[in-house]
PDB file of N, CA and C in Angstrom:
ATOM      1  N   UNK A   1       0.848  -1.178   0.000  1.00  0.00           N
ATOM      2  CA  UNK A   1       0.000   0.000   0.000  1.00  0.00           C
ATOM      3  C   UNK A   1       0.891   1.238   0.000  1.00  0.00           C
ATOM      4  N   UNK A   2       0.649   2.097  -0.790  1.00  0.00           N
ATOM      5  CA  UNK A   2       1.059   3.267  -0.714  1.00  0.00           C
ATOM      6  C   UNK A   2       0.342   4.608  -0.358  1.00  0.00           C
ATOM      7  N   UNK A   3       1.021   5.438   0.451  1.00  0.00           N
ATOM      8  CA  UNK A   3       0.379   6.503   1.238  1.00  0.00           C
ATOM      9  C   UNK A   3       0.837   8.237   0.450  1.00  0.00           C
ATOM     10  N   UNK A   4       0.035   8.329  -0.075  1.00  0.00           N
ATOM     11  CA  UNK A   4       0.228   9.998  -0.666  1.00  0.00           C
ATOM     12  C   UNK A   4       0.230  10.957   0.558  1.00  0.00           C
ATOM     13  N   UNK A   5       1.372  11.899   0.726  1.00  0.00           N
ATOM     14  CA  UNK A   5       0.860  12.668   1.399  1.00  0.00           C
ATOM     15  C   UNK A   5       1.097  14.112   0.511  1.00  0.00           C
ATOM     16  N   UNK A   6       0.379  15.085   0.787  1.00  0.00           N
ATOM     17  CA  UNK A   6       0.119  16.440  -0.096  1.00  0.00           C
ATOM     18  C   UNK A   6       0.024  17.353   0.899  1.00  0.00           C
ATOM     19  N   UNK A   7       0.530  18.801   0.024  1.00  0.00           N
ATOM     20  CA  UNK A   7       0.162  19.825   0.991  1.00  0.00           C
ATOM     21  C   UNK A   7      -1.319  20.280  -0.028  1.00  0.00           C
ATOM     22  N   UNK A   8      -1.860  20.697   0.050  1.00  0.00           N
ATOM     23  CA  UNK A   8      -2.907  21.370  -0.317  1.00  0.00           C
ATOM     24  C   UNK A   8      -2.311  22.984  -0.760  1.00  0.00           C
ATOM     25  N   UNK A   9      -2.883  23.538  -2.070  1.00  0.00           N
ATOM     26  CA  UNK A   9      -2.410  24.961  -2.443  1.00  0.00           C
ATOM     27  C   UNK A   9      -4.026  25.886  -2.568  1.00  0.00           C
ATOM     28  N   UNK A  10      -4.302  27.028  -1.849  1.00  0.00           N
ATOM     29  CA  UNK A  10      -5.454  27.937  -2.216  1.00  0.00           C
ATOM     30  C   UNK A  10      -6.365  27.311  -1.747  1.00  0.00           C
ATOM     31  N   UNK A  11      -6.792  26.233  -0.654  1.00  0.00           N
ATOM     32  CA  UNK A  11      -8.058  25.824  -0.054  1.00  0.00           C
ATOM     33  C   UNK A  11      -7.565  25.992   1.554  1.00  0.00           C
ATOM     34  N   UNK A  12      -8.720  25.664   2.371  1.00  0.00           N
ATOM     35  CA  UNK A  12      -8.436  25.719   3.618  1.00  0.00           C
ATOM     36  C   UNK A  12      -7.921  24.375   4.871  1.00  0.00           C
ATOM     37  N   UNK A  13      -7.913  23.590   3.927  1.00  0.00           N
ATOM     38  CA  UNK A  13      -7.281  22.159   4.269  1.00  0.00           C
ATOM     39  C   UNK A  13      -5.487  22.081   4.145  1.00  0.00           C
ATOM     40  N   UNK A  14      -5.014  21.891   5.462  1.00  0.00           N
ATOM     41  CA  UNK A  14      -3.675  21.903   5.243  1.00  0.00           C
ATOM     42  C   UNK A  14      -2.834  20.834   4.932  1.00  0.00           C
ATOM     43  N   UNK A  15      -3.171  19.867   5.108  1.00  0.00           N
ATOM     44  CA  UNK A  15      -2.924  18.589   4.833  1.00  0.00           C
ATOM     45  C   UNK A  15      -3.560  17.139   4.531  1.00  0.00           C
ATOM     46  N   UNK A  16      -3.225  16.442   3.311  1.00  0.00           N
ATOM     47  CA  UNK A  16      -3.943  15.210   2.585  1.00  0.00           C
ATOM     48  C   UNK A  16      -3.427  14.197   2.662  1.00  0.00           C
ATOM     49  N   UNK A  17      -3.910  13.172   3.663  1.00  0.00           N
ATOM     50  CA  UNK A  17      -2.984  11.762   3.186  1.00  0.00           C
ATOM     51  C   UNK A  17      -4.138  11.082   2.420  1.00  0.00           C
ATOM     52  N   UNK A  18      -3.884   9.919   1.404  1.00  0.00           N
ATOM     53  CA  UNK A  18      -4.402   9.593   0.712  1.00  0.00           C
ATOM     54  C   UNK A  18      -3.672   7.686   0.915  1.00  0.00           C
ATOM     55  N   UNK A  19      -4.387   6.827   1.238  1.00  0.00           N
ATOM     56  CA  UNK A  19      -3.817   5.421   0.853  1.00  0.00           C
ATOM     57  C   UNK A  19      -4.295   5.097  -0.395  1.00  0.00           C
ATOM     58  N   UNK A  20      -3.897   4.300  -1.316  1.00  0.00           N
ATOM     59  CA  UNK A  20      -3.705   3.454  -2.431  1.00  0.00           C
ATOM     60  C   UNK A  20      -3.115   1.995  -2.456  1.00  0.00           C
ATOM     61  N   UNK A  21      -3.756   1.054  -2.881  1.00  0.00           N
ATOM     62  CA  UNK A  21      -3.734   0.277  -3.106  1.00  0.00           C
ATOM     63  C   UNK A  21      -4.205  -0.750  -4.577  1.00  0.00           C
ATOM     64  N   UNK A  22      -3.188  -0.692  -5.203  1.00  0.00           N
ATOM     65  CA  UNK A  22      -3.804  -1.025  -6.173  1.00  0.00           C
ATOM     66  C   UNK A  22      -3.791  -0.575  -7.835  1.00  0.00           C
ATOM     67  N   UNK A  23      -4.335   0.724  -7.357  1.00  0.00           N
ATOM     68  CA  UNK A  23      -4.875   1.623  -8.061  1.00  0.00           C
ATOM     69  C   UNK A  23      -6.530   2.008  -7.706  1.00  0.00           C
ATOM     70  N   UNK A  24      -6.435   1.597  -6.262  1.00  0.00           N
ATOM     71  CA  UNK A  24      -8.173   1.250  -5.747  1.00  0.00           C
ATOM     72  C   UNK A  24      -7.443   2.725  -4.362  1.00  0.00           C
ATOM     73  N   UNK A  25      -8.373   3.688  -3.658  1.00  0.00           N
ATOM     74  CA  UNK A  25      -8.306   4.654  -3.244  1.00  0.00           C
ATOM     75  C   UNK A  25      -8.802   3.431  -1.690  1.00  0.00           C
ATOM     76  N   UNK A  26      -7.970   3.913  -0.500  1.00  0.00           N
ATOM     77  CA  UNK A  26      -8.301   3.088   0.434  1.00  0.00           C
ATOM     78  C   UNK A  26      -8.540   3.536   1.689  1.00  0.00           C
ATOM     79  N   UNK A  27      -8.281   5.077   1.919  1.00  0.00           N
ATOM     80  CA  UNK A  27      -8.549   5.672   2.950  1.00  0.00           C
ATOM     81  C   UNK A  27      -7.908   6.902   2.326  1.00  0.00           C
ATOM     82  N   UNK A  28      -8.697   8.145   2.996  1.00  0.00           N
ATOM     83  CA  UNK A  28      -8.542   9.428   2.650  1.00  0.00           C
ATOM     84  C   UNK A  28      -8.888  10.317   4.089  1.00  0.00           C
ATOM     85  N   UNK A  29      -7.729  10.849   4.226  1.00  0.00           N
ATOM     86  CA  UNK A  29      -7.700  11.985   5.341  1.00  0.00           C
ATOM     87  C   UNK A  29      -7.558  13.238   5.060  1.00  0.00           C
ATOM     88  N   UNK A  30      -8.179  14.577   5.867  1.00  0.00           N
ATOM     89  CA  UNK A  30      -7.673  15.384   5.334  1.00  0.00           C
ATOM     90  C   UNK A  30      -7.356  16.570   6.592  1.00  0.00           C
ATOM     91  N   UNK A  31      -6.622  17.080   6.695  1.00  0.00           N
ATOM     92  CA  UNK A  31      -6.304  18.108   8.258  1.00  0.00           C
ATOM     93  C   UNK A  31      -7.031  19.245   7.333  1.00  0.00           C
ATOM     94  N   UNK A  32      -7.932  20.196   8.611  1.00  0.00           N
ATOM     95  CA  UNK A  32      -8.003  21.379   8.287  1.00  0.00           C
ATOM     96  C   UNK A  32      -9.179  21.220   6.958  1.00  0.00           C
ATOM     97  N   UNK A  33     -10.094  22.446   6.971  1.00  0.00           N
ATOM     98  CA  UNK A  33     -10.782  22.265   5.979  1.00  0.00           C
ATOM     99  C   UNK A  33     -12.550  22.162   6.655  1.00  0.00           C
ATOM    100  N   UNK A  34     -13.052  22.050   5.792  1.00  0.00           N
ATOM    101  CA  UNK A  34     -14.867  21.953   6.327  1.00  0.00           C
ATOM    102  C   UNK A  34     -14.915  20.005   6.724  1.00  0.00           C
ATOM    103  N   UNK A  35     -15.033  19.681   8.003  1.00  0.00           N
ATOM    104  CA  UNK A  35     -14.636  18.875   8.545  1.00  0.00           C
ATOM    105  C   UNK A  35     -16.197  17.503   7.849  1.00  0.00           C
ATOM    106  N   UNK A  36     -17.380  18.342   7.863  1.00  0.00           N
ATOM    107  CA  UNK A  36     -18.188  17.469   7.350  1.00  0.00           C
ATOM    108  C   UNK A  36     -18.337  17.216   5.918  1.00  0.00           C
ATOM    109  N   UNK A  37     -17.864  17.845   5.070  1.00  0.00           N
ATOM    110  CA  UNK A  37     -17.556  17.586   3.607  1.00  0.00           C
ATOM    111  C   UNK A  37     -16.822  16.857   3.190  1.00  0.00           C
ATOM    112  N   UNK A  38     -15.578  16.784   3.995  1.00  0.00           N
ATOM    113  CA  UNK A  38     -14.111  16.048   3.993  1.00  0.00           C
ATOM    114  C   UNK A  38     -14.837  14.919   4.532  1.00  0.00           C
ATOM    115  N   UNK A  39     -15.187  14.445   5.358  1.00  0.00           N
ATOM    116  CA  UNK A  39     -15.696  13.597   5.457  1.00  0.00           C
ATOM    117  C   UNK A  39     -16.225  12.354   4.549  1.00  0.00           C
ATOM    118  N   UNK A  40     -17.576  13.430   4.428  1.00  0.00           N
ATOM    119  CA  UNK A  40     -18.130  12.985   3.114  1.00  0.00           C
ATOM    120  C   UNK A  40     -17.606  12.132   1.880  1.00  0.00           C
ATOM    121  N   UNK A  41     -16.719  13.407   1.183  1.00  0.00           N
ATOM    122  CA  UNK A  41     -16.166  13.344   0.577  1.00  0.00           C
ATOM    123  C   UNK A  41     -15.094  11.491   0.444  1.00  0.00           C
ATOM    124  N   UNK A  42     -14.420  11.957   2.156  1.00  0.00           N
ATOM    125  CA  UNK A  42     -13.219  10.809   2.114  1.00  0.00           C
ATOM    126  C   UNK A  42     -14.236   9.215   1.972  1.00  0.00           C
ATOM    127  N   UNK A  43     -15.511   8.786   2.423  1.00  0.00           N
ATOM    128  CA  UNK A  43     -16.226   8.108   2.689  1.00  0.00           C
ATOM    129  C   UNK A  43     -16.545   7.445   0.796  1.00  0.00           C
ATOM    130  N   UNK A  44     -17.136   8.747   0.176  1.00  0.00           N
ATOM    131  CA  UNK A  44     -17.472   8.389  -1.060  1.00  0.00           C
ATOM    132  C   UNK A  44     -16.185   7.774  -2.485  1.00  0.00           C
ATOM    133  N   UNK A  45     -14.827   8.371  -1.537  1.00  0.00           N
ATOM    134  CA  UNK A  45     -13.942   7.788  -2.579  1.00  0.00           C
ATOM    135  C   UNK A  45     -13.270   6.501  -1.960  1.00  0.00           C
ATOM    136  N   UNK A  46     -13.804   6.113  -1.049  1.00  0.00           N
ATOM    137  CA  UNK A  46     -12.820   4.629  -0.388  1.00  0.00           C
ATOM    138  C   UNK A  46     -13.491   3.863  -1.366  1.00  0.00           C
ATOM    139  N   UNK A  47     -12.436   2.970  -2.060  1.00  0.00           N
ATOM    140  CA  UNK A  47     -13.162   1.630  -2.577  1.00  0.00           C
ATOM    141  C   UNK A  47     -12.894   2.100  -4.577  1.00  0.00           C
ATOM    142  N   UNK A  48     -12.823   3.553  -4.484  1.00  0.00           N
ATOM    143  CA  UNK A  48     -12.712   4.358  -5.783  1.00  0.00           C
ATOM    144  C   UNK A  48     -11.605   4.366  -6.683  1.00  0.00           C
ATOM    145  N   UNK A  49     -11.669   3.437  -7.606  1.00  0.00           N
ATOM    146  CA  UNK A  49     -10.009   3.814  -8.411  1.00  0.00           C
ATOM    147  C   UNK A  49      -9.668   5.572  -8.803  1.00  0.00           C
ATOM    148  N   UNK A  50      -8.036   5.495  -9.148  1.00  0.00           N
ATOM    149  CA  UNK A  50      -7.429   6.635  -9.105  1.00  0.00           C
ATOM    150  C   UNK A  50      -8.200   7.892 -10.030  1.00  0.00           C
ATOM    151  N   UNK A  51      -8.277   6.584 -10.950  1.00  0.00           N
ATOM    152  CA  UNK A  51      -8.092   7.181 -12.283  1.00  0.00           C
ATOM    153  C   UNK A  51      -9.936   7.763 -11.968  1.00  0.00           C
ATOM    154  N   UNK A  52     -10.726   7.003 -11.865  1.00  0.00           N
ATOM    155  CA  UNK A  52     -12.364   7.739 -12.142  1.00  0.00           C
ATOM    156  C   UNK A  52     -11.947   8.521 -10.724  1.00  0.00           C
ATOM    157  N   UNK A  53     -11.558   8.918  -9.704  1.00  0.00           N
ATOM    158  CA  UNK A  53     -11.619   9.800  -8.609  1.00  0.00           C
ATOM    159  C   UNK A  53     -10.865  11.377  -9.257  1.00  0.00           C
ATOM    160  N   UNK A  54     -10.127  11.370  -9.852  1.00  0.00           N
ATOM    161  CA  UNK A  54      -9.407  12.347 -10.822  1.00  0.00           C
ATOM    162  C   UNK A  54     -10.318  12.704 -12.112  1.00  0.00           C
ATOM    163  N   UNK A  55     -10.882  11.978 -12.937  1.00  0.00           N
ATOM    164  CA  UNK A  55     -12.151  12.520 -13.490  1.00  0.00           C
ATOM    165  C   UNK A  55     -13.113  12.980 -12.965  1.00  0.00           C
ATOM    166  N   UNK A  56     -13.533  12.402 -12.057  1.00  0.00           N
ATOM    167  CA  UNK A  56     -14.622  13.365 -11.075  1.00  0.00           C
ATOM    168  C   UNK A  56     -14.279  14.718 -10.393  1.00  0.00           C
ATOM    169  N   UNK A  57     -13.234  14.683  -9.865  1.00  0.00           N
ATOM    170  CA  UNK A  57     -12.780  15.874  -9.039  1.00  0.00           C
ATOM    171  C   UNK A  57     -11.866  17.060  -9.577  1.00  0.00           C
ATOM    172  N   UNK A  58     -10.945  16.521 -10.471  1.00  0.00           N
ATOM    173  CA  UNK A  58     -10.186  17.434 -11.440  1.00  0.00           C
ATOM    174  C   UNK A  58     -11.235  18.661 -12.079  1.00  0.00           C
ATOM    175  N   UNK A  59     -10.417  20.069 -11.904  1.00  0.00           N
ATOM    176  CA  UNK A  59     -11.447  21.055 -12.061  1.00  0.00           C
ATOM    177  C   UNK A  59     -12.537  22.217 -11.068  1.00  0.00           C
ATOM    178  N   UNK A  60     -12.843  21.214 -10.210  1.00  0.00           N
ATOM    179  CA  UNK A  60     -14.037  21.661  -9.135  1.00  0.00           C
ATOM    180  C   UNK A  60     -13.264  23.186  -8.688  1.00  0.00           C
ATOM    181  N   UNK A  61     -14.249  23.657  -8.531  1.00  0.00           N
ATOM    182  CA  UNK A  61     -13.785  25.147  -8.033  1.00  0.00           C
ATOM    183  C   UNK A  61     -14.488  25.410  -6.600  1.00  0.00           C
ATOM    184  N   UNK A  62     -14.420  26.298  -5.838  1.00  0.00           N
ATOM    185  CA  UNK A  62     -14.625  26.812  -4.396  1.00  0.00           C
ATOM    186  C   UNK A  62     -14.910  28.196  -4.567  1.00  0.00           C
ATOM    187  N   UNK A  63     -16.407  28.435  -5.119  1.00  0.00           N
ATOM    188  CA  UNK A  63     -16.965  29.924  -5.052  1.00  0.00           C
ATOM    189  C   UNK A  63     -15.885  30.225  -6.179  1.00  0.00           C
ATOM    190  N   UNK A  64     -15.094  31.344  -5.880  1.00  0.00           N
ATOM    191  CA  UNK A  64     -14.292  32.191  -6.632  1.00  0.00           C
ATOM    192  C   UNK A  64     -12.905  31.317  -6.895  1.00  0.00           C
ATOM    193  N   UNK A  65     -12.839  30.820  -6.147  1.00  0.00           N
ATOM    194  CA  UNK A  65     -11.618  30.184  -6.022  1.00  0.00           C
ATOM    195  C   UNK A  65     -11.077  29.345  -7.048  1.00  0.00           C
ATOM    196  N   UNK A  66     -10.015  29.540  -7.850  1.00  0.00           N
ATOM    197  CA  UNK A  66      -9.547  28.768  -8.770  1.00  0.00           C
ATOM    198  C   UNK A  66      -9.601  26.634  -8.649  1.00  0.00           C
ATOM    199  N   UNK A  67      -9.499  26.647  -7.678  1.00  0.00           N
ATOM    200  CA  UNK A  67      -9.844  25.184  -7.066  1.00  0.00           C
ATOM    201  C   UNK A  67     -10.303  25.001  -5.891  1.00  0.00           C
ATOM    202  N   UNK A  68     -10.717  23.445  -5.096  1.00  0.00           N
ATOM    203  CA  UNK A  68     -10.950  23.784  -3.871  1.00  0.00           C
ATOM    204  C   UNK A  68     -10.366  21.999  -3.599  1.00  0.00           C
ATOM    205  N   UNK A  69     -10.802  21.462  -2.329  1.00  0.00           N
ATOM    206  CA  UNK A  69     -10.278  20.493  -1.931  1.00  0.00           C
ATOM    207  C   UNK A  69     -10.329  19.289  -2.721  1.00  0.00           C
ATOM    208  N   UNK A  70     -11.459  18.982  -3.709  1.00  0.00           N
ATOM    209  CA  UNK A  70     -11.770  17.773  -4.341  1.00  0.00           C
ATOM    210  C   UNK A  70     -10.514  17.893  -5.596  1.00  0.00           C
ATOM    211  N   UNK A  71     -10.044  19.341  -5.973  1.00  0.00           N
ATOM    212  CA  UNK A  71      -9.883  19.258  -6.965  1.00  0.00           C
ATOM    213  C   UNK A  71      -8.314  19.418  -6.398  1.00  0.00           C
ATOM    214  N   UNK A  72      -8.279  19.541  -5.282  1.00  0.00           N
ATOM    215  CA  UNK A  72      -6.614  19.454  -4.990  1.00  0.00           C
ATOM    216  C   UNK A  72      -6.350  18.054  -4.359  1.00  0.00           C
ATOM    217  N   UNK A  73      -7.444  17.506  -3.833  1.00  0.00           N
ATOM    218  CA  UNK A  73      -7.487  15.603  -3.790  1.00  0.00           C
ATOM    219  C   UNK A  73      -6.604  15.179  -5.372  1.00  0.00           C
ATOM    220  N   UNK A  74      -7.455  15.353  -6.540  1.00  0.00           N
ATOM    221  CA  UNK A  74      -7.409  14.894  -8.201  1.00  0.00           C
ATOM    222  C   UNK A  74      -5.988  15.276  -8.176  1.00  0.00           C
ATOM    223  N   UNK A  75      -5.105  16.441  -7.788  1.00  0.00           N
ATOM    224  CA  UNK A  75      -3.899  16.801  -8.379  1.00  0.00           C
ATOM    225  C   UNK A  75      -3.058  16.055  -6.883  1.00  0.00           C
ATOM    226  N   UNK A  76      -3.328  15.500  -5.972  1.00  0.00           N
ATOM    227  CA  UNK A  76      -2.461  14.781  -4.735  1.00  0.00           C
ATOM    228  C   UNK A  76      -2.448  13.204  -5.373  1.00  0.00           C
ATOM    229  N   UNK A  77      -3.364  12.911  -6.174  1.00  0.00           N
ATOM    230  CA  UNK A  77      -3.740  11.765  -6.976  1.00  0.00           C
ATOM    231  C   UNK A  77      -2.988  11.636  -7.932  1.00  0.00           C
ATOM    232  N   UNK A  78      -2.600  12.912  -9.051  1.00  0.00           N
ATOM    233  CA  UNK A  78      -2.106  13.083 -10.237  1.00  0.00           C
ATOM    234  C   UNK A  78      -0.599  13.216  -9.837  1.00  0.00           C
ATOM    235  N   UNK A  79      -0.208  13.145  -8.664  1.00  0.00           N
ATOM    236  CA  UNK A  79       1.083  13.935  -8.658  1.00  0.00           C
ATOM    237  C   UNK A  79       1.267  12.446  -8.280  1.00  0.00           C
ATOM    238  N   UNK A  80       0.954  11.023  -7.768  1.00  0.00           N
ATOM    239  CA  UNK A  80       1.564  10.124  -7.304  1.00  0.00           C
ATOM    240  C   UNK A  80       1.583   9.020  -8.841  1.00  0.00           C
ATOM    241  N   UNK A  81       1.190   9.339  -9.629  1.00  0.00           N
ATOM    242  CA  UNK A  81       1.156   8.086 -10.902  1.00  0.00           C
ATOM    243  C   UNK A  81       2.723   8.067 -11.314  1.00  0.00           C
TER     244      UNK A  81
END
C-alpha cells in the first residue's frame, strides 16, 4: 500500500494523506478544511479507483476560487502516478 501525502495549495485544508492500493483509493484523510464535507467526501472515494476519482474531481472550483479540496485531492492523486 502506498500513502500519498500532499500539501494542499489555495483551499483551507492543510494537509492530505491519501492510501492506495492497487490503483483502488483506500482511505482518505484530510487536516483542516470543512470537517463534514471532507468527510463525506473521504467516505465516497474509499473503494474508488485513481483514475475515475481524478475525473470526477479534477477542475471543481470553491466559489471564486480557482480550485478547492476535491480538486486538490485529483492533483495529490495526479502527482503520485
Amino acid at each position: 500500500m502506498e500513502t500519498i501525502q500532499y500539501t494542499p495549495r489555495g483551499v483551507c485544508s492543510q494537509k492530505m494523506e491519501i492510501d492506495v492500493e492497487d490503483g483502488v483509493i483506500r482511505a482518505v484523510r484530510v487536516l483542516g478544511g470543512c470537517s463534514g464535507n471532507l468527510q463525506g467526501l473521504s467516505a465516497l472515494l474509499k473503494g474508488m479507483t485513481v483514475d475515475e476519482a481524478v475525473a470526477r474531481m479534477e477542475g471543481i472550483r470553491c466559489g471564486r476560487k480557482p480550485t478547492s479540496c476535491p480538486d486538490q485531492l485529483a492533483q495529490a492523486l495526479k502527482s503520485a502516478r
